[in-house]
PDB file of N, CA and C in Angstrom:
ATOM      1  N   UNK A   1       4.646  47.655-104.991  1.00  0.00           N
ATOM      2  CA  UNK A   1       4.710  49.086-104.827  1.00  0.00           C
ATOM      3  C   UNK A   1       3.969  49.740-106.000  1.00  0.00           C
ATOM      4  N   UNK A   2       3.071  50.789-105.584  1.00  0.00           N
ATOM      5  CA  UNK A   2       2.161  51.211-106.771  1.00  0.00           C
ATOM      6  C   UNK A   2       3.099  52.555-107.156  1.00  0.00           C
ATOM      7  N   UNK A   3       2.838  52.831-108.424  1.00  0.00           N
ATOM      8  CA  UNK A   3       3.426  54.174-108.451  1.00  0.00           C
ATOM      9  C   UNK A   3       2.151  54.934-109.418  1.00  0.00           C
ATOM     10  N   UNK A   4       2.258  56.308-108.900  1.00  0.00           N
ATOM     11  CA  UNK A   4       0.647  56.931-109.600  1.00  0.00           C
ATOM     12  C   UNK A   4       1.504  58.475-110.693  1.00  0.00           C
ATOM     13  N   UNK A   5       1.391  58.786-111.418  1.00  0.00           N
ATOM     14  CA  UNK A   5       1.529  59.625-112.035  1.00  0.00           C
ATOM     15  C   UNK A   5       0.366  60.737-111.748  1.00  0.00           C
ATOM     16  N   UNK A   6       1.348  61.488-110.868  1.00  0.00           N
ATOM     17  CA  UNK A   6       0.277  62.407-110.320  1.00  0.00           C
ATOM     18  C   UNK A   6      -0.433  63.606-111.338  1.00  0.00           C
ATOM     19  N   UNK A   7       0.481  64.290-111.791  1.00  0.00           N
ATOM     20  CA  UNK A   7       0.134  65.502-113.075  1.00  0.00           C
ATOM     21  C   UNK A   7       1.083  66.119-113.465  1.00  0.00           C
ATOM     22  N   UNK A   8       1.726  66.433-114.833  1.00  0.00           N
ATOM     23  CA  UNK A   8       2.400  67.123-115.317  1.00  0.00           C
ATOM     24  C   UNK A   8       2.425  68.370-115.157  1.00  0.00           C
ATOM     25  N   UNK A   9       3.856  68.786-114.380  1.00  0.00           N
ATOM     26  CA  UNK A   9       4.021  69.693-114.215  1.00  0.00           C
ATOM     27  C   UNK A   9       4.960  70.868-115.330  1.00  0.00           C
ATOM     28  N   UNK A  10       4.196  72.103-116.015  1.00  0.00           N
ATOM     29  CA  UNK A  10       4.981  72.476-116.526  1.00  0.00           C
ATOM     30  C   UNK A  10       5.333  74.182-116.057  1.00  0.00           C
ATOM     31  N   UNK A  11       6.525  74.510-116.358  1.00  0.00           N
ATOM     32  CA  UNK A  11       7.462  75.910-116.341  1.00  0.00           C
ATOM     33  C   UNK A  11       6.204  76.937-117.321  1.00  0.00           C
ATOM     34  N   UNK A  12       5.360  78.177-116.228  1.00  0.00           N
ATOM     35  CA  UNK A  12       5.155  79.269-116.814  1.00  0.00           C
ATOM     36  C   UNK A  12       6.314  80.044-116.703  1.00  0.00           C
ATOM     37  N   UNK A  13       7.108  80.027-116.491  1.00  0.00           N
ATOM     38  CA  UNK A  13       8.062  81.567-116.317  1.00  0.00           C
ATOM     39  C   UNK A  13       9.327  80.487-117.640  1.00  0.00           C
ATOM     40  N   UNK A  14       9.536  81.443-118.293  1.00  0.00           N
ATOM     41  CA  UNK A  14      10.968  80.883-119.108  1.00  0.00           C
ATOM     42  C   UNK A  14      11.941  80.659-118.143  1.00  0.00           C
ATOM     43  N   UNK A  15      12.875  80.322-118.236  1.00  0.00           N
ATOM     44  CA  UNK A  15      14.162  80.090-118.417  1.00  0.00           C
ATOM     45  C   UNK A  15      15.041  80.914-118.662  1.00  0.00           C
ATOM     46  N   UNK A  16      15.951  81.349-117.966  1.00  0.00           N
ATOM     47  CA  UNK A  16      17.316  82.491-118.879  1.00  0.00           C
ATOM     48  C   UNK A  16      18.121  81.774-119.383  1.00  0.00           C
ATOM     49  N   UNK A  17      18.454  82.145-120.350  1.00  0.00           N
ATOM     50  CA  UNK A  17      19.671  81.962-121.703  1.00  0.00           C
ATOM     51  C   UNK A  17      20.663  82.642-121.627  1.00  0.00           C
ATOM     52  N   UNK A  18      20.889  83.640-122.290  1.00  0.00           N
ATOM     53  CA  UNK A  18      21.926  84.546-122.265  1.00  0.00           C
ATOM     54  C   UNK A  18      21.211  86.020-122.587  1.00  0.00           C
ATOM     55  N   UNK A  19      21.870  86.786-122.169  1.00  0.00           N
ATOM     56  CA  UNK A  19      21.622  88.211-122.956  1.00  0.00           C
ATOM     57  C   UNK A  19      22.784  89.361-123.650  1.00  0.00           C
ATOM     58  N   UNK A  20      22.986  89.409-124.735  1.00  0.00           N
ATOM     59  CA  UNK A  20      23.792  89.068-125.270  1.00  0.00           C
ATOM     60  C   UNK A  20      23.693  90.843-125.995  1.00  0.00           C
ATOM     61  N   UNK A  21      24.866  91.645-125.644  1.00  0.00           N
ATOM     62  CA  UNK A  21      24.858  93.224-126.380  1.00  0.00           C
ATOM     63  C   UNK A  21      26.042  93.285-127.390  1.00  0.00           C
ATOM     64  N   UNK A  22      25.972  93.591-128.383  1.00  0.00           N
ATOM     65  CA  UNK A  22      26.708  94.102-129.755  1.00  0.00           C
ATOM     66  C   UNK A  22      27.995  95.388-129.124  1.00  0.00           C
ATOM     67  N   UNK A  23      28.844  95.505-129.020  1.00  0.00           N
ATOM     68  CA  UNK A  23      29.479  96.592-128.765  1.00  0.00           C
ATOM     69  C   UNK A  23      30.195  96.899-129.245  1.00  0.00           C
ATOM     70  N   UNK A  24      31.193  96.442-130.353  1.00  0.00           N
ATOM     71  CA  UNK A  24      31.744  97.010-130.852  1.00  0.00           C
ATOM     72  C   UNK A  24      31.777  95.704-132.195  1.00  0.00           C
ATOM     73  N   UNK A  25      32.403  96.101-133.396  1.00  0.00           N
ATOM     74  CA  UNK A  25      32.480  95.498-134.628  1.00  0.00           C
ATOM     75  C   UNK A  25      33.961  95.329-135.202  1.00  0.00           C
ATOM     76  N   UNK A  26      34.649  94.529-136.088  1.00  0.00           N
ATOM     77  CA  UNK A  26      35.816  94.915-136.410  1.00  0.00           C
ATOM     78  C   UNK A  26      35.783  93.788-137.285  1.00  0.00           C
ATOM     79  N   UNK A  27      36.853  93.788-138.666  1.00  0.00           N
ATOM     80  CA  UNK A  27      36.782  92.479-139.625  1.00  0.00           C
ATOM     81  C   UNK A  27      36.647  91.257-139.490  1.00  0.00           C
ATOM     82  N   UNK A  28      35.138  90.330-139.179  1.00  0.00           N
ATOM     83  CA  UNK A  28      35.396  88.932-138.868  1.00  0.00           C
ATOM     84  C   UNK A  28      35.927  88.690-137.360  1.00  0.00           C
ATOM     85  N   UNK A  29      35.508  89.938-136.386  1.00  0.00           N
ATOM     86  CA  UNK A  29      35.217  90.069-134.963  1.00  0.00           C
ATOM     87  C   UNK A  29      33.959  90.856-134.185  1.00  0.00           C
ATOM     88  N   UNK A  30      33.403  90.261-133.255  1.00  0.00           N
ATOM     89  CA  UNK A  30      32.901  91.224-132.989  1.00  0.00           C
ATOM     90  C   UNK A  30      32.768  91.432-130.724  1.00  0.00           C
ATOM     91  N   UNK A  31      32.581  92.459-130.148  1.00  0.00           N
ATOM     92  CA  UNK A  31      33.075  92.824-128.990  1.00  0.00           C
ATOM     93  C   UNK A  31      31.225  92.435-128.622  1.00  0.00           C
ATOM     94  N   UNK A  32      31.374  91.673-127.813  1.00  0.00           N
ATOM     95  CA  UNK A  32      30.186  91.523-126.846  1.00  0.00           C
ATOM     96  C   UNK A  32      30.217  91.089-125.764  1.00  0.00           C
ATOM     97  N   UNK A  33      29.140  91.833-125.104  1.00  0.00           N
ATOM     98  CA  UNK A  33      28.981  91.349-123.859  1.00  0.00           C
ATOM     99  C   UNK A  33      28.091  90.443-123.348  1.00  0.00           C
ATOM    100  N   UNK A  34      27.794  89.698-122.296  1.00  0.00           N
ATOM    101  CA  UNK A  34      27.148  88.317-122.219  1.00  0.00           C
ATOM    102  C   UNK A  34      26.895  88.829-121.038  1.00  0.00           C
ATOM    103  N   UNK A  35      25.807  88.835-121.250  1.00  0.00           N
ATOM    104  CA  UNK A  35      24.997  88.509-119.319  1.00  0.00           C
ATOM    105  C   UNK A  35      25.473  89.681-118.510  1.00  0.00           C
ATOM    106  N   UNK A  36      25.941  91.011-119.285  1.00  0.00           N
ATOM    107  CA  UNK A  36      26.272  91.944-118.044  1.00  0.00           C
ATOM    108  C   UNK A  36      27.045  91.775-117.796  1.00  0.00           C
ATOM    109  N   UNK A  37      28.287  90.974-118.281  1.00  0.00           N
ATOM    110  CA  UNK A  37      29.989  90.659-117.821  1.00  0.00           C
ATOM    111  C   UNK A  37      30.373  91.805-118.660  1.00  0.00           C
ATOM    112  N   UNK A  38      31.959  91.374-118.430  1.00  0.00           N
ATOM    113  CA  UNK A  38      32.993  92.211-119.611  1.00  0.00           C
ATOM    114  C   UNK A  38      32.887  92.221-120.484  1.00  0.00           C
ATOM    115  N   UNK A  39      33.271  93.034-121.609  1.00  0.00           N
ATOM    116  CA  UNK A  39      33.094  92.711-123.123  1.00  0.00           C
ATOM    117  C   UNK A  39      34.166  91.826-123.311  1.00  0.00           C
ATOM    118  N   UNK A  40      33.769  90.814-124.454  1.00  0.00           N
ATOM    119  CA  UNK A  40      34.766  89.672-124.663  1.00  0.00           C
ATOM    120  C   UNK A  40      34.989  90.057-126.370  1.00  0.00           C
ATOM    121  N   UNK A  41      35.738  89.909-126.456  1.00  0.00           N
ATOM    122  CA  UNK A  41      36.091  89.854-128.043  1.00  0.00           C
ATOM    123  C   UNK A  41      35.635  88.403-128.906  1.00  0.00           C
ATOM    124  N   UNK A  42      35.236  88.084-129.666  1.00  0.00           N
ATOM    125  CA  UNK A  42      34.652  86.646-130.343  1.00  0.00           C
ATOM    126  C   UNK A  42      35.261  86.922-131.619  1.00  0.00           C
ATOM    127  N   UNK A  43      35.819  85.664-132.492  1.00  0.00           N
ATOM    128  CA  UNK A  43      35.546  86.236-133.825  1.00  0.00           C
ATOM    129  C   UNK A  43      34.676  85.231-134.565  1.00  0.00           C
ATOM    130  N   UNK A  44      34.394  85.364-135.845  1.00  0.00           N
ATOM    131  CA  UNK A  44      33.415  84.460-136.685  1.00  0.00           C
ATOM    132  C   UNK A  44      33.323  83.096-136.578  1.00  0.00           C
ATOM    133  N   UNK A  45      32.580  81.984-136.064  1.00  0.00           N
ATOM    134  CA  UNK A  45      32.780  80.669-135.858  1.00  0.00           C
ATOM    135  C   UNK A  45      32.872  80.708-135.009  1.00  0.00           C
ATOM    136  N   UNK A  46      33.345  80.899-133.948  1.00  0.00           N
ATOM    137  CA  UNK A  46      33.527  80.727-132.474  1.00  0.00           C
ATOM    138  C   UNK A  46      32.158  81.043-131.502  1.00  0.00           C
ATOM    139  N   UNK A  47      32.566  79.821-130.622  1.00  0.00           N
ATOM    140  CA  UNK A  47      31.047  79.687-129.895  1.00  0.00           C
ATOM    141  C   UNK A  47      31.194  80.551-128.325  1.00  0.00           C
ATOM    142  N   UNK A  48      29.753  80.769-128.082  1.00  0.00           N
ATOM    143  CA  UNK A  48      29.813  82.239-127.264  1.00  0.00           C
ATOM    144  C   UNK A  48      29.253  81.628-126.190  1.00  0.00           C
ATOM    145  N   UNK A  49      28.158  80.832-126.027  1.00  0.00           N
ATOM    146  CA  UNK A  49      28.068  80.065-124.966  1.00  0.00           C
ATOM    147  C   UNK A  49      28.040  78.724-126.083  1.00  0.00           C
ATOM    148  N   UNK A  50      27.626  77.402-125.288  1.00  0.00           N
ATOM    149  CA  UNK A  50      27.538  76.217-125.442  1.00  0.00           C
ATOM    150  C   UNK A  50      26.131  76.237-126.547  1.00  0.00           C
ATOM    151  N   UNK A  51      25.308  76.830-126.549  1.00  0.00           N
ATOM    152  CA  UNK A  51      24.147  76.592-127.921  1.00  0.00           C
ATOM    153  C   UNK A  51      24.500  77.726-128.834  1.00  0.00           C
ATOM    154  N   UNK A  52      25.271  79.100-128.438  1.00  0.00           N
ATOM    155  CA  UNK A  52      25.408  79.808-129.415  1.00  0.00           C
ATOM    156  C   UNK A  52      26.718  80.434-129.972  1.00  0.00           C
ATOM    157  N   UNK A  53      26.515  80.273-131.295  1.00  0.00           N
ATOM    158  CA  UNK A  53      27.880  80.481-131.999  1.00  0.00           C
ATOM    159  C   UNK A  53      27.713  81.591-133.003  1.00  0.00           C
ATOM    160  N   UNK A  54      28.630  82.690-133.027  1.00  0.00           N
ATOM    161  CA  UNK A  54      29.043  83.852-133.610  1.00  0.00           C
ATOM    162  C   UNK A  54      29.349  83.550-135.267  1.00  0.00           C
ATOM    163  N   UNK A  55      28.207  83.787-135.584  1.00  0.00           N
ATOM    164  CA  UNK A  55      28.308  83.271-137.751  1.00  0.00           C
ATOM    165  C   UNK A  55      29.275  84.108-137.956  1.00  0.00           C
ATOM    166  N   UNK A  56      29.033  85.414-138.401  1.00  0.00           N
ATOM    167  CA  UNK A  56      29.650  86.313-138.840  1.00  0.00           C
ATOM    168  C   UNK A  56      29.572  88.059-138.134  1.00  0.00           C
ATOM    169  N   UNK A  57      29.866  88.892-139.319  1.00  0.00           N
ATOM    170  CA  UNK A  57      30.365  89.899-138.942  1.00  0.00           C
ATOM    171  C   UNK A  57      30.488  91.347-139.942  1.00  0.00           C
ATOM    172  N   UNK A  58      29.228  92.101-139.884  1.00  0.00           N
ATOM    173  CA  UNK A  58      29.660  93.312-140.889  1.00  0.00           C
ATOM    174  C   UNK A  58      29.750  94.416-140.055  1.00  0.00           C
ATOM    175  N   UNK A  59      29.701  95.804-141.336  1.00  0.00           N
ATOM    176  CA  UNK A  59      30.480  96.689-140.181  1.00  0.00           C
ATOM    177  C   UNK A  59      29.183  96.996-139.357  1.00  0.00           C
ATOM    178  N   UNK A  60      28.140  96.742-139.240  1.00  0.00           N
ATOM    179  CA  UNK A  60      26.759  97.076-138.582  1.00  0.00           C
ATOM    180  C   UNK A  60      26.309  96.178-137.323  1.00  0.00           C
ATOM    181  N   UNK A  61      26.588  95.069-137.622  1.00  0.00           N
ATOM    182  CA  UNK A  61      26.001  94.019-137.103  1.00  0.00           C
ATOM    183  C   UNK A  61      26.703  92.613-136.673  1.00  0.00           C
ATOM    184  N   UNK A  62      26.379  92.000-135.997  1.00  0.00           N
ATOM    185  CA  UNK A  62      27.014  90.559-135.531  1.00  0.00           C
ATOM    186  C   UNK A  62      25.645  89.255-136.050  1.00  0.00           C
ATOM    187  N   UNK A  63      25.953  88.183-136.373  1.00  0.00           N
ATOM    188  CA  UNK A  63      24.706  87.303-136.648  1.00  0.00           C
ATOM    189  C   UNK A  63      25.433  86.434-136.118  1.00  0.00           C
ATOM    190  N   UNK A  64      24.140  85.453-135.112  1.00  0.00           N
ATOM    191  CA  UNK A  64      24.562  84.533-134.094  1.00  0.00           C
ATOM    192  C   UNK A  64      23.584  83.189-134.616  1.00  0.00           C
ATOM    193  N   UNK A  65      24.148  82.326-134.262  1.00  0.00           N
ATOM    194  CA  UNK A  65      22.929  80.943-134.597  1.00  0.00           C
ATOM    195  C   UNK A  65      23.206  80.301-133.120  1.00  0.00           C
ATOM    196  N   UNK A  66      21.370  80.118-132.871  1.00  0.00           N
ATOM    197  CA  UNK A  66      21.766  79.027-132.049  1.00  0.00           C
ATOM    198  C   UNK A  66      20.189  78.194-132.107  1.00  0.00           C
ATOM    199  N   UNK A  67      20.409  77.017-131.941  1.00  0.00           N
ATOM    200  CA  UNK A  67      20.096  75.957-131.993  1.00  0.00           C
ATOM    201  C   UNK A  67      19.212  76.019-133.581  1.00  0.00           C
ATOM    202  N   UNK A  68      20.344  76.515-134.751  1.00  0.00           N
ATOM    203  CA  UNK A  68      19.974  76.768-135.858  1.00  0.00           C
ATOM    204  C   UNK A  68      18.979  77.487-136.638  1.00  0.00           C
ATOM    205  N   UNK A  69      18.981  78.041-136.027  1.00  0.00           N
ATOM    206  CA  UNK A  69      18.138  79.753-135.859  1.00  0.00           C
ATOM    207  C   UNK A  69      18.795  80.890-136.022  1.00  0.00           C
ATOM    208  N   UNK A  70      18.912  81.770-137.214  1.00  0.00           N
ATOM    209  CA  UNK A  70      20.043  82.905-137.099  1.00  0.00           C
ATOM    210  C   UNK A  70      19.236  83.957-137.066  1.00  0.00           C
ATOM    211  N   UNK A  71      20.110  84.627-135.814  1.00  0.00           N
ATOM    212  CA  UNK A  71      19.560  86.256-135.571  1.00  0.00           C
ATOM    213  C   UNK A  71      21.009  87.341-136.235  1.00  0.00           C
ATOM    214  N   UNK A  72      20.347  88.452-136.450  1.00  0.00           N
ATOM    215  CA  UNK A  72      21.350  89.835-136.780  1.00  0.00           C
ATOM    216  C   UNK A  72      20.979  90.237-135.325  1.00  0.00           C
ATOM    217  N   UNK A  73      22.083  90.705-134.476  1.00  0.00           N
ATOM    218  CA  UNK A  73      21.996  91.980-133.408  1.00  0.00           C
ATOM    219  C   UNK A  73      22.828  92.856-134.235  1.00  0.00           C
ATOM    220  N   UNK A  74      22.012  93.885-134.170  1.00  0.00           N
ATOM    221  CA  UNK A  74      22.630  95.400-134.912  1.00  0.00           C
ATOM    222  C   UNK A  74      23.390  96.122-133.722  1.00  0.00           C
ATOM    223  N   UNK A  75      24.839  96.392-134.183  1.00  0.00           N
ATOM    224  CA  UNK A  75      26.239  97.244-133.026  1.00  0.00           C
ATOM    225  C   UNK A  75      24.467  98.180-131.944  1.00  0.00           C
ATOM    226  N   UNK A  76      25.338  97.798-131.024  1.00  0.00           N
ATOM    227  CA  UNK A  76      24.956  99.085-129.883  1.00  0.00           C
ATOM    228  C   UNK A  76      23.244  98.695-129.343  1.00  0.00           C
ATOM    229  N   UNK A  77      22.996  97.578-129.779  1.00  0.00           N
ATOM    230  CA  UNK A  77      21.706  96.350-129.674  1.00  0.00           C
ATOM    231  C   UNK A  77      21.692  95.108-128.857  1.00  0.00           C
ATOM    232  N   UNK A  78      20.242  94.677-127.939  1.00  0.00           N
ATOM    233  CA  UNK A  78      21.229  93.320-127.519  1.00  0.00           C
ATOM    234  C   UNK A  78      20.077  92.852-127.897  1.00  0.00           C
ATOM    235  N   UNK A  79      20.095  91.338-127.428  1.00  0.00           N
ATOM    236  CA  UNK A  79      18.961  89.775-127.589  1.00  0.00           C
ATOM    237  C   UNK A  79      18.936  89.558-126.266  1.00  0.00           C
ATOM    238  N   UNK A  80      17.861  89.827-125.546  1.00  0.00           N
ATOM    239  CA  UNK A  80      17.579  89.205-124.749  1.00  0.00           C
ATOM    240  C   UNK A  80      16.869  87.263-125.243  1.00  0.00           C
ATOM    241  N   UNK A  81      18.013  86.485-124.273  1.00  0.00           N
ATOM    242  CA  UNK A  81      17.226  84.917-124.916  1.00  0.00           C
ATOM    243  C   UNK A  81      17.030  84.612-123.918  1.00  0.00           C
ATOM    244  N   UNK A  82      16.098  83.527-124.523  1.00  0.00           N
ATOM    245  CA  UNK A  82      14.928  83.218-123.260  1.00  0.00           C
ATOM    246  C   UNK A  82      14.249  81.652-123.755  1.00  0.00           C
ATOM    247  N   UNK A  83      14.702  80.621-123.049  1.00  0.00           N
ATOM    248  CA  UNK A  83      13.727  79.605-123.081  1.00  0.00           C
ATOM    249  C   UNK A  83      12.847  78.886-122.329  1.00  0.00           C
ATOM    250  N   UNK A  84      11.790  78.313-122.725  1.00  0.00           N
ATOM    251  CA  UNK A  84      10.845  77.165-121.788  1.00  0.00           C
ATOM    252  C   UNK A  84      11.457  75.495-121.533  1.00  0.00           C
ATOM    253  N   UNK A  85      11.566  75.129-120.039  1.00  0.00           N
ATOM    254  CA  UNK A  85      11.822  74.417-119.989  1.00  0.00           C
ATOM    255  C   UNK A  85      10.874  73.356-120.318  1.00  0.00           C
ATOM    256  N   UNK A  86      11.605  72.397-120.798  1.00  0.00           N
ATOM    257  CA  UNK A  86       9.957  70.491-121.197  1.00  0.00           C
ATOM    258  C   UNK A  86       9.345  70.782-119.795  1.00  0.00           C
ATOM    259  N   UNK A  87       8.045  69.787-119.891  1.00  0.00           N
ATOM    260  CA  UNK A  87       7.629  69.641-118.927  1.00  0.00           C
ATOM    261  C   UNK A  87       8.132  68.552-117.673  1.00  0.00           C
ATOM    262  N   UNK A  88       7.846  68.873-116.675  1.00  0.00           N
ATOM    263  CA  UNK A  88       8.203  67.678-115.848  1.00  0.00           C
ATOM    264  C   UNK A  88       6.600  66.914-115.668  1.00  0.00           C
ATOM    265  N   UNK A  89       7.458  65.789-114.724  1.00  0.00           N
ATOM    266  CA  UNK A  89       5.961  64.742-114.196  1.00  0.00           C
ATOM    267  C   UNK A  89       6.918  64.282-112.773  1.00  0.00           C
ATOM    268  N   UNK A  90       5.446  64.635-111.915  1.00  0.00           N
ATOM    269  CA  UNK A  90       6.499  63.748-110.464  1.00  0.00           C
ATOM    270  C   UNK A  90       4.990  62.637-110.526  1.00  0.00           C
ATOM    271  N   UNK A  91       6.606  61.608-110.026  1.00  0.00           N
ATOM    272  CA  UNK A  91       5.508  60.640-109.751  1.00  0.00           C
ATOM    273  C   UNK A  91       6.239  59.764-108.348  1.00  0.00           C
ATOM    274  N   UNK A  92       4.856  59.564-107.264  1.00  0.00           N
ATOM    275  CA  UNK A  92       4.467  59.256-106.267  1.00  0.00           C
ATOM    276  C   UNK A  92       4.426  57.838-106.526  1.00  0.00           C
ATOM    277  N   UNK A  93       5.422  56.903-104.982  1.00  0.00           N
ATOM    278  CA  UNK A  93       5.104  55.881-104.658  1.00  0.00           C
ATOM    279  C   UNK A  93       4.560  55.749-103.073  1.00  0.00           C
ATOM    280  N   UNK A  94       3.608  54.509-103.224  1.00  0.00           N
ATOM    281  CA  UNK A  94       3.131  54.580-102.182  1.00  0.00           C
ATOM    282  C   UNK A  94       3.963  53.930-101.380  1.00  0.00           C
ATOM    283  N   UNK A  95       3.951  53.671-100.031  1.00  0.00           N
ATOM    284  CA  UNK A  95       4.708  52.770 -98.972  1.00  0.00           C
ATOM    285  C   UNK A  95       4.423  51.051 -99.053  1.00  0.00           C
TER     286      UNK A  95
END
């Protein structure tokens, strides 16, 4: 059975992540919303989805790390995230 590696296929359009709005602030908490849901309350350390986790917390701002990368979203601000998926490869066998 032959198998041919036809051509790597890769993702122009990203990927959605999360999108993620600042809404409210409070000591070592902060109120956000995810994806257009409810606001959830988080506090410092605690992870918000599965790659991103809530560092900290001033009275301005929330700072998030994910995949060890830290952003500030400033209250009343969001992050739109966004990634590229690897590439794929299909590969064809013959009969």
């Amino acid at each position: 059975m032959k198998r041919y590696l036809l051509f790597p296929l890769i993702a122009t359009a990203p990927l959605y992540a999360a999108d993620i709005s600042v809404v409210g602030v409070f000591p070592g908490k902060a109120v956000l919303v995810i994806d257009d849901g409810p606001p959830k309350t988080y506090a410092a350390g605690q992870k918000i989805t599965s790659d991103i986790t809530l560092i900290s917390v001033d009275g301005n701002s929330a700072v998030i790390m994910e995949n060890g990368k830290r952003q500030t979203i400033p209250l009343g601000d969001n992050s739109r995230r966004t990634s590229n998926s690897d590439a794929a490869s299909v590969i064809l066998s013959s009969d």
